[in-house]
Protein backbone atom coordinates (compact mmCIF):
# COMPACT_ATOMS: atom_id res chain seq x y z
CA UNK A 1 0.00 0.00 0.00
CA UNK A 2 1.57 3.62 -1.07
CA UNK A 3 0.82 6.33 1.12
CA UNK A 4 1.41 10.17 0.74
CA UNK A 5 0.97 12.60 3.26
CA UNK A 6 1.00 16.08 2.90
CA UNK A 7 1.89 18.77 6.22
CA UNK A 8 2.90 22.55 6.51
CA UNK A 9 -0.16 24.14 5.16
CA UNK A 10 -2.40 26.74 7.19
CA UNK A 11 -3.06 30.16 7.28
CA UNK A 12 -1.08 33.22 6.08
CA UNK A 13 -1.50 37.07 5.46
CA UNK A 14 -1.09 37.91 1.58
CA UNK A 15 3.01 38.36 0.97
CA UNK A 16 3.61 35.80 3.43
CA UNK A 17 5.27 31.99 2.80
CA UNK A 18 4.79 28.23 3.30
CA UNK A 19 6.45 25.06 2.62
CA UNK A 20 4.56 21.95 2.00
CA UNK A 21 6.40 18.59 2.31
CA UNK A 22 4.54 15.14 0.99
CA UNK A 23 6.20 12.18 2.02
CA UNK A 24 5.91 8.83 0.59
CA UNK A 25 5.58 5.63 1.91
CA UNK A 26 5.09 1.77 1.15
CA UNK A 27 5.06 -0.72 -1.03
CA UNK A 28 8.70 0.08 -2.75
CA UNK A 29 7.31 3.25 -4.18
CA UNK A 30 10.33 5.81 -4.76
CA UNK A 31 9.96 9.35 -5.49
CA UNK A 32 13.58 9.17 -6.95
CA UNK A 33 11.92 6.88 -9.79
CA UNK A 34 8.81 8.56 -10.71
CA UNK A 35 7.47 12.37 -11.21
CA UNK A 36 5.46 14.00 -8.36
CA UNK A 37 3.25 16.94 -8.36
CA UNK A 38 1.41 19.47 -6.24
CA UNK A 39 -1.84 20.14 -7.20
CA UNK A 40 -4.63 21.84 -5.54
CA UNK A 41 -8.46 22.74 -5.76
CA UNK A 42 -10.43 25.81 -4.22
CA UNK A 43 -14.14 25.56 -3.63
CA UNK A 44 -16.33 25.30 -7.17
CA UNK A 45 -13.02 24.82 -9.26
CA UNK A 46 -11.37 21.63 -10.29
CA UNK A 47 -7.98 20.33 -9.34
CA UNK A 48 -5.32 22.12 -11.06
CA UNK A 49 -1.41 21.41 -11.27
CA UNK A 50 0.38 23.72 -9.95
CA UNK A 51 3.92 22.48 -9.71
CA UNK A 52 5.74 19.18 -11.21
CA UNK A 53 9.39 17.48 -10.92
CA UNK A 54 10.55 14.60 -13.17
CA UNK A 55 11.93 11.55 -11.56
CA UNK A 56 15.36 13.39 -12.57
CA UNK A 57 14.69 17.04 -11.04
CA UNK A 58 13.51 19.20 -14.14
CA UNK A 59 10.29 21.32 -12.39
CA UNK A 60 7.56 22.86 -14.12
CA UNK A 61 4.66 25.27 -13.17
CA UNK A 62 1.61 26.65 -13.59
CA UNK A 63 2.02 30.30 -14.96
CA UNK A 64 -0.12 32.20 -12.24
CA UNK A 65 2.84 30.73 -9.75
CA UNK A 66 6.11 31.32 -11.31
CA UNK A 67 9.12 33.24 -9.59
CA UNK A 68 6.78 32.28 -6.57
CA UNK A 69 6.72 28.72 -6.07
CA UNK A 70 9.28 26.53 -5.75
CA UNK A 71 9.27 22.67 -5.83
CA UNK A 72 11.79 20.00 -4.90
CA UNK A 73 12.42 17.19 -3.29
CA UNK A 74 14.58 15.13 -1.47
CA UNK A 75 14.78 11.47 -2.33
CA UNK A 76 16.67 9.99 0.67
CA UNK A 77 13.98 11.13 2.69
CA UNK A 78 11.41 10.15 -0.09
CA UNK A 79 10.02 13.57 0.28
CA UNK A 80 8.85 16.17 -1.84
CA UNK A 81 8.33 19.88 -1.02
CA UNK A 82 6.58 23.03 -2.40
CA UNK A 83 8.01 26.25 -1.64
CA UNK A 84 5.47 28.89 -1.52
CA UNK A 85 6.38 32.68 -1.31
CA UNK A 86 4.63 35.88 -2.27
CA UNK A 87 1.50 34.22 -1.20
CA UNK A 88 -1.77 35.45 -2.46
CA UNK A 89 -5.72 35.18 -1.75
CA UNK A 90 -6.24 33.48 -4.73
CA UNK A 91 -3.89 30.67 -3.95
CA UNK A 92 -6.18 29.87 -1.01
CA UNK A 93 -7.14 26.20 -1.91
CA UNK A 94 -6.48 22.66 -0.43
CA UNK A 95 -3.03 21.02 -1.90
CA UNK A 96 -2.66 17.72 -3.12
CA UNK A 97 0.22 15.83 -3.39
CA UNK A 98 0.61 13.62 -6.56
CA UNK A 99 2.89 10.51 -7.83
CA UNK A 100 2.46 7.53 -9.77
CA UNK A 101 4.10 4.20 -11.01
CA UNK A 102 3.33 0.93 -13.22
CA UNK A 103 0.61 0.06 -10.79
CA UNK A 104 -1.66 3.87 -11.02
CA UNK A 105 -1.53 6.77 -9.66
CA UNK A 106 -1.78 7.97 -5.91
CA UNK A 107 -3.40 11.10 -4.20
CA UNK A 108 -2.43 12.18 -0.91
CA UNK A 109 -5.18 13.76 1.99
CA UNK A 110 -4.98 17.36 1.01
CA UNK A 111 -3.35 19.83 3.18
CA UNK A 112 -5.25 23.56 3.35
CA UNK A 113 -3.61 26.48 2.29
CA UNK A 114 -5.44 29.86 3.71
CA UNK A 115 -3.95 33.27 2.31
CA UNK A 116 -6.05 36.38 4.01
CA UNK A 117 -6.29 39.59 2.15
């Protein structure tokens, strides 16, 4: 059984920062094999990616979050992080961590993310 788990969100003032960290768990599943990515959903929208990393550290993002955001990761610790700076009200949403392998794909819990205005 593979099991991510997401920690560090909560609530912020607009400007402020965060850092996520999903860590992975079970079943031989190694984030140093496989990409990851951070995704999240506010209420009435759907799930959006906001930030990827190849099994071999080349990132990606989501326009609205560049120069902002920041993943990486750390594979002897099977973890993966999302640095979040210059946080704003519209980034309020619940983050999901993301990762897959031959045998599907895997969601973690959802961590929320509250920026205030």
């Amino acid at each position: 059984q593979v099991q991510l788990v997401e920690s560090g969100g909560g609530l912020v003032q607009a400007g402020g920062s965060l850092r996520l960290s999903c860590t992975a768990s079970g079943s031989g599943f190694s984030i140093s094999a496989v990409a990851m990515g951070w995704y999240r959903q506010a209420p009435g929208n759907q799930r959006e990616l906001v930030a990827a990393i190849t099994y071999d550290g080349i990132t990606s993002y989501r326009d609205s979050v560049k120069g902002r955001f920041t993943i990486s990761k750390d594979n002897a610790k099977n973890t993966v992080y999302l640095q979040m700076n210059s946080l704003k009200p519209e980034d309020t949403a619940v983050y999901y961590c993301q990762g897959g392998d031959y045998r599907g794909a895997y969601w973690g819990q959802g961590t929320q993310v509250t920026v205030s205005s």
